[in-house]
N, C-alpha and C. Protein backbone atom coordinates (compact mmCIF):
# COMPACT_ATOMS: atom_id res chain seq x y z
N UNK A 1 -25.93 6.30 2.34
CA UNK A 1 -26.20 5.06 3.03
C UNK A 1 -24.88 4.52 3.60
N UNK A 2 -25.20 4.25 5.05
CA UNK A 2 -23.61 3.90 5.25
C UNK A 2 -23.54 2.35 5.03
N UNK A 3 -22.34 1.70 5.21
CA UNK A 3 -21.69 0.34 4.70
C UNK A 3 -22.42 -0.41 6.16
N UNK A 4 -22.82 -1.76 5.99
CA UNK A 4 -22.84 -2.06 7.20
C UNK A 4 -21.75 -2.74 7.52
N UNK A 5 -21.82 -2.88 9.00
CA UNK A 5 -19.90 -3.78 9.84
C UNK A 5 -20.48 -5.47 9.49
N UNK A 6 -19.27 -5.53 9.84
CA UNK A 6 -19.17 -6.98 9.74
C UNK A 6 -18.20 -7.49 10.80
N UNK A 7 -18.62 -8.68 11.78
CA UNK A 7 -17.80 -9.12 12.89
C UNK A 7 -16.14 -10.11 11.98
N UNK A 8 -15.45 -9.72 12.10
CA UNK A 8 -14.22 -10.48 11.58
C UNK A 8 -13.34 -11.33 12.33
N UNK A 9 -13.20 -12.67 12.46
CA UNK A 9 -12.43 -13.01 13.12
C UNK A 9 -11.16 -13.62 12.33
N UNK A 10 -10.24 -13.00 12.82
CA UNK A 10 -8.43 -13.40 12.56
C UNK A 10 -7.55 -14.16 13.73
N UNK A 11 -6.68 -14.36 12.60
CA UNK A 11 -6.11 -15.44 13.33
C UNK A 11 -4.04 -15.44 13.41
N UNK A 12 -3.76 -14.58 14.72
CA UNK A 12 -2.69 -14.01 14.22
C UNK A 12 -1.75 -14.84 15.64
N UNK A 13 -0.31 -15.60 15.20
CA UNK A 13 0.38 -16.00 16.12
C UNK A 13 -0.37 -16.98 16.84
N UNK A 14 -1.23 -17.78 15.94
CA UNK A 14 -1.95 -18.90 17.04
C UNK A 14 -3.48 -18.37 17.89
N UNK A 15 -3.51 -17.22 18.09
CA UNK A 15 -4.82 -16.13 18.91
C UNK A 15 -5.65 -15.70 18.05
N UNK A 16 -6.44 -16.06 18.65
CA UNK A 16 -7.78 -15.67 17.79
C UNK A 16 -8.41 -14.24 18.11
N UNK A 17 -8.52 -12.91 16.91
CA UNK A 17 -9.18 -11.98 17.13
C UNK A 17 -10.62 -11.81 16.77
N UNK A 18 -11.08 -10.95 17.26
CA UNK A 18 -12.34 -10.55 16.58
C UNK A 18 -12.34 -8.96 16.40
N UNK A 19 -12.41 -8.66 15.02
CA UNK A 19 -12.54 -7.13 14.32
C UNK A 19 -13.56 -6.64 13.72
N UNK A 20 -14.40 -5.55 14.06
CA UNK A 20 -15.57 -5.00 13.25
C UNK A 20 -15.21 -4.09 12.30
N UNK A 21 -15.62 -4.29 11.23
CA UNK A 21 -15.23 -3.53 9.82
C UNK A 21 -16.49 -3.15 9.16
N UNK A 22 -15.86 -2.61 8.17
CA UNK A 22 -17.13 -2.14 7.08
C UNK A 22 -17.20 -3.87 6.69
N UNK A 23 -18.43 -3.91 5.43
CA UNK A 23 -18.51 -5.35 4.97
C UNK A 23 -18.21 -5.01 4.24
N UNK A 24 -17.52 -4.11 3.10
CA UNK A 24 -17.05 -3.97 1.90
C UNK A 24 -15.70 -3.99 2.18
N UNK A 25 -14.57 -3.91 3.18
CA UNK A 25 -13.50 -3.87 3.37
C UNK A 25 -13.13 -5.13 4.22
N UNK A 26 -14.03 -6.80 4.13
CA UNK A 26 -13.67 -7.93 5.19
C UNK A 26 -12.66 -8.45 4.11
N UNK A 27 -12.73 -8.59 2.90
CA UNK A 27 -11.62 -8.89 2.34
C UNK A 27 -10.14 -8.49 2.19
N UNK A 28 -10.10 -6.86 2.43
CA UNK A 28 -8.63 -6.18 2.26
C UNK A 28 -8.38 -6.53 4.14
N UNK A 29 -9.21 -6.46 5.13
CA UNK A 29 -8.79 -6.87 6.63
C UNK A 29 -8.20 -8.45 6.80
N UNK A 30 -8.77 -9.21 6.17
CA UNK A 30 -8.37 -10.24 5.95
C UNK A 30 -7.07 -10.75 5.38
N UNK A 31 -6.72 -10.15 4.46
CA UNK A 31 -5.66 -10.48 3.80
C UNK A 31 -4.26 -9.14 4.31
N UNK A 32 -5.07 -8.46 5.20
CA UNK A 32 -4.07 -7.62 6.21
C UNK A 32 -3.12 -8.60 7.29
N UNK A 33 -4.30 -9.18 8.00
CA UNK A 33 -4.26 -10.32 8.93
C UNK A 33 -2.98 -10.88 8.33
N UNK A 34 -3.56 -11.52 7.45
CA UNK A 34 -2.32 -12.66 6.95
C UNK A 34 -1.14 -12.15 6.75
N UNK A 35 -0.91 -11.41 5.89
CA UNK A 35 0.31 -10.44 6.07
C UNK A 35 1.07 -10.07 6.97
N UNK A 36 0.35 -9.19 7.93
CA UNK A 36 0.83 -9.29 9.36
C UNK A 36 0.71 -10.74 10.28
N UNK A 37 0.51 -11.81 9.99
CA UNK A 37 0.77 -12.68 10.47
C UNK A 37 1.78 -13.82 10.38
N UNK A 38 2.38 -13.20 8.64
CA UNK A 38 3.26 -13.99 7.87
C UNK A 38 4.72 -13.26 8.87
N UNK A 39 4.34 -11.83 8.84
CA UNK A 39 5.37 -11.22 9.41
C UNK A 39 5.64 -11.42 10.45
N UNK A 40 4.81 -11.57 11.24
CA UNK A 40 5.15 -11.98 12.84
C UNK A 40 5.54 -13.81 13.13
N UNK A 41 5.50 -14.78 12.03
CA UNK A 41 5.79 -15.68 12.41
C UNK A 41 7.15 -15.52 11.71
N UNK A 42 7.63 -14.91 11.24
CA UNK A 42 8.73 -14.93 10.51
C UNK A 42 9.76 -14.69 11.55
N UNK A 43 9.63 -13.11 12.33
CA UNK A 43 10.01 -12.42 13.34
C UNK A 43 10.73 -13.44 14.64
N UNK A 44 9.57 -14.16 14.75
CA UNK A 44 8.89 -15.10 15.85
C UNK A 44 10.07 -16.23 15.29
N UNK A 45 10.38 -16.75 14.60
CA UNK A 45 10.92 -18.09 13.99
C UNK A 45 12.34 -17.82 13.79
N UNK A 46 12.74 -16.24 13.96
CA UNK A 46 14.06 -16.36 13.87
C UNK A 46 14.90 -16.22 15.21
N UNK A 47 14.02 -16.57 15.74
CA UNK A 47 14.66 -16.63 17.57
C UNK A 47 15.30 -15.16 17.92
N UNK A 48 15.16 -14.07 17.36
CA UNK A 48 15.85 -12.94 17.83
C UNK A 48 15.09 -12.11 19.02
N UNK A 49 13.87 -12.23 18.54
CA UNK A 49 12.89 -11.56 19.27
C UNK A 49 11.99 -12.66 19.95
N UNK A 50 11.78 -12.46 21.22
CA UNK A 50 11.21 -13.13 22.17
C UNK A 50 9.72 -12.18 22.99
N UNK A 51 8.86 -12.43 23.24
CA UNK A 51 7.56 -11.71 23.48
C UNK A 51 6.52 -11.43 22.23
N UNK A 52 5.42 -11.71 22.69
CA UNK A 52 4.28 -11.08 21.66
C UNK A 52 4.53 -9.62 21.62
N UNK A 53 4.33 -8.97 22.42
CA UNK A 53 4.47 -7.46 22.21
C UNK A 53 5.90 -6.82 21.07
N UNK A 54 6.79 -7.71 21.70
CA UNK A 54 8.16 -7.24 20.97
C UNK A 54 7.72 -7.42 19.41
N UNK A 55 7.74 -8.91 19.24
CA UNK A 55 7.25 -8.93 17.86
C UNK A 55 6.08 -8.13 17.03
N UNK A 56 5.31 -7.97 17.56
CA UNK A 56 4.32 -7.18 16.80
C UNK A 56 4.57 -6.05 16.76
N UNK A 57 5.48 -4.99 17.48
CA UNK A 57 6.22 -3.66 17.59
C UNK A 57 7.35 -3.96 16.26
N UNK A 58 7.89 -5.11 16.43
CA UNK A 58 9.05 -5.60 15.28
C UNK A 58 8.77 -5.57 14.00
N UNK A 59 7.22 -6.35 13.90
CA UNK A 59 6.49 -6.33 12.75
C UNK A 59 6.17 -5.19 11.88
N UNK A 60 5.36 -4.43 12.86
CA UNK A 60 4.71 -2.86 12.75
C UNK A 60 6.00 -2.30 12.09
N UNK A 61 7.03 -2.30 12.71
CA UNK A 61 8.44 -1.38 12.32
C UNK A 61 8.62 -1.47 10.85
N UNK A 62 8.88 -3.17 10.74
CA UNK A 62 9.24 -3.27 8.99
C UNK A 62 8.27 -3.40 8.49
N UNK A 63 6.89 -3.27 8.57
CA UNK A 63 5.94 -2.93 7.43
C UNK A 63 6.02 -1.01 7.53
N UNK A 64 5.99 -0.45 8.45
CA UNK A 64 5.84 0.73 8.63
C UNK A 64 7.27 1.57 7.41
N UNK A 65 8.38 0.63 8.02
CA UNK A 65 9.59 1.10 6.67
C UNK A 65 9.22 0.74 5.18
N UNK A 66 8.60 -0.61 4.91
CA UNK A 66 8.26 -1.17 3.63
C UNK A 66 7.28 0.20 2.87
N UNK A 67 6.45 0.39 3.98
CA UNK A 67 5.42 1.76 3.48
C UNK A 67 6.00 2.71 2.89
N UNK A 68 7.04 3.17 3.96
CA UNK A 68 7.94 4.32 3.72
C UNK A 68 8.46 4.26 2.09
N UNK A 69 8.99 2.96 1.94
CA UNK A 69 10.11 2.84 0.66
C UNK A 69 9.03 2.89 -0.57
N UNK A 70 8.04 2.35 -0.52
CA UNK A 70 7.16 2.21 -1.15
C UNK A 70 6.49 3.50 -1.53
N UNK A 71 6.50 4.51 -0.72
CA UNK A 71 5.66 5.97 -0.91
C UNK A 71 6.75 6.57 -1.61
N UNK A 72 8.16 6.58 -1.07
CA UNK A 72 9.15 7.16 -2.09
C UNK A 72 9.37 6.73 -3.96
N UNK A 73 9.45 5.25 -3.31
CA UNK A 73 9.08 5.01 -4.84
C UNK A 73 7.77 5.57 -5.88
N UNK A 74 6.76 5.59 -5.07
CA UNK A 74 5.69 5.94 -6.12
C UNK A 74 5.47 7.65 -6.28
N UNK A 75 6.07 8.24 -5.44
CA UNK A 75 6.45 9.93 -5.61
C UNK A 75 7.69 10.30 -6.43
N UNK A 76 8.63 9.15 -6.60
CA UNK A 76 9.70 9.29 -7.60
C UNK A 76 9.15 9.24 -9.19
N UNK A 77 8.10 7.74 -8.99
CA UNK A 77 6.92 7.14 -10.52
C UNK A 77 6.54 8.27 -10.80
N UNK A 78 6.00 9.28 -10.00
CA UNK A 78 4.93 10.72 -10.22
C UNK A 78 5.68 11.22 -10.73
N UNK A 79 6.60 11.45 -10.46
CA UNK A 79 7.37 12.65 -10.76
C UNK A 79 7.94 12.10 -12.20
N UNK A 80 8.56 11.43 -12.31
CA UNK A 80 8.77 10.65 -13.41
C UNK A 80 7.72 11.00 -14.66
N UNK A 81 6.44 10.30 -14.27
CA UNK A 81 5.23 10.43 -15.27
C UNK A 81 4.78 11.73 -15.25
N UNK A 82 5.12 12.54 -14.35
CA UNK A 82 4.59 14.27 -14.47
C UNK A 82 5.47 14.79 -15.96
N UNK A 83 6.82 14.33 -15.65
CA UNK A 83 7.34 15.09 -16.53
C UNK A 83 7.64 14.47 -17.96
N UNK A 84 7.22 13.44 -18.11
CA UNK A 84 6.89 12.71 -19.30
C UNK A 84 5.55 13.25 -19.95
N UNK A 85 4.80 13.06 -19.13
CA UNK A 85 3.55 13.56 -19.94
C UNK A 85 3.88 15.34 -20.00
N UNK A 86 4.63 15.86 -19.48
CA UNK A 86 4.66 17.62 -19.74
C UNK A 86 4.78 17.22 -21.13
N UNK A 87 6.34 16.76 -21.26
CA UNK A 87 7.46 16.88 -22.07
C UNK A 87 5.99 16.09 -23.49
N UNK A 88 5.43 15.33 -23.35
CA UNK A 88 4.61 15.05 -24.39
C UNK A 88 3.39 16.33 -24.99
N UNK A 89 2.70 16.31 -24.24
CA UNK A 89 1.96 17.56 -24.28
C UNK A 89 3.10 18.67 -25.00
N UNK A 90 3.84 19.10 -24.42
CA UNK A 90 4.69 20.24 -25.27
C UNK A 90 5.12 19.39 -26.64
N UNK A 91 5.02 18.65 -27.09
CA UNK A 91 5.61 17.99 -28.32
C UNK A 91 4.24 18.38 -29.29
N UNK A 92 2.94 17.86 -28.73
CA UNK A 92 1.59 17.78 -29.29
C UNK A 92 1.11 19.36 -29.74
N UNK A 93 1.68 20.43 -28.63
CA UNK A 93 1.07 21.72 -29.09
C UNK A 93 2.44 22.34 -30.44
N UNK A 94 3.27 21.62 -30.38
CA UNK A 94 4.33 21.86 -30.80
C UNK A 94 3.94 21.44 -32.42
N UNK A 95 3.39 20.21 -32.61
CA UNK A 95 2.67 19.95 -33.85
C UNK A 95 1.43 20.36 -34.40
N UNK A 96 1.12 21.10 -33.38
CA UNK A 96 -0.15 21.42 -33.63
C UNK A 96 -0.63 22.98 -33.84
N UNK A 97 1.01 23.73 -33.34
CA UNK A 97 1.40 24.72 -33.66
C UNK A 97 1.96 25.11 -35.16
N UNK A 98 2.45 24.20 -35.26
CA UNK A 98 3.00 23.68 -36.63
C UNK A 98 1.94 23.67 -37.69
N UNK A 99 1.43 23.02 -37.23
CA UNK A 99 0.14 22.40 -38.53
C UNK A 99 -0.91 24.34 -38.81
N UNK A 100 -0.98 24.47 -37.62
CA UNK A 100 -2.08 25.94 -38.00
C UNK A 100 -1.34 26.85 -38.51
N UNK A 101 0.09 26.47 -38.10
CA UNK A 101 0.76 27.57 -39.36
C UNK A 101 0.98 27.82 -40.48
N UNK A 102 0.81 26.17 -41.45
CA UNK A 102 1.14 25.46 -42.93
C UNK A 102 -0.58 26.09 -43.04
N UNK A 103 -1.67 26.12 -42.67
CA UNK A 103 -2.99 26.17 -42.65
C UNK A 103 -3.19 27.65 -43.37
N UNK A 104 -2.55 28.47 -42.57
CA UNK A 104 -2.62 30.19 -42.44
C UNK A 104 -1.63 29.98 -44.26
């Protein structure tokens, strides 16, 4: 069964959009909006960048890097927790190797 859409309207830099979505995803679009809207008034407020287009290219950029840093970090976490849980698991067969041997 597919999701049905839902008409969304946002509200970004003062302009009003309208976005069709799933209706199970108007909440994560919504709170996209804002985000990207926090970002672009931020952009917008520090007088560096001048144009709608510029800014929202400006915006896009540092969420697009935030992503970036963010994917490294959580492939560093993996890797991290990969080899924690090895290193556990080898401890567990290690006792458990142990134990069937006192058994025998």
């Amino acid at each position: 069964m597919t999701d049905p859409y839902a008409q969304v309207s946002v509200r970004i830099l003062d302009k009003e959009y309208q976005v069709a979505c799933p209706a199970s995803e108007r909440t994560d679009l919504l709170d996209s909006a804002e985000v990207l809207n926090a970002k672009m008034l931020e952009i917008r407020d520090s007088g560096r960048v001048v144009g709608l287009d510029r800014i929202a290219v400006m915006a896009a950029l540092n969420m697009a890097n935030d992503l970036l840093h963010a994917q490294a970090r959580d492939r560093l976490l993996e890797g991290d927790l990969s080899g924690r849980l090895k290193m556990i698991s080898e401890r567990v067969e290690s006792v458990l190797g142990s134990s069937q041997q006192l058994d025998l």
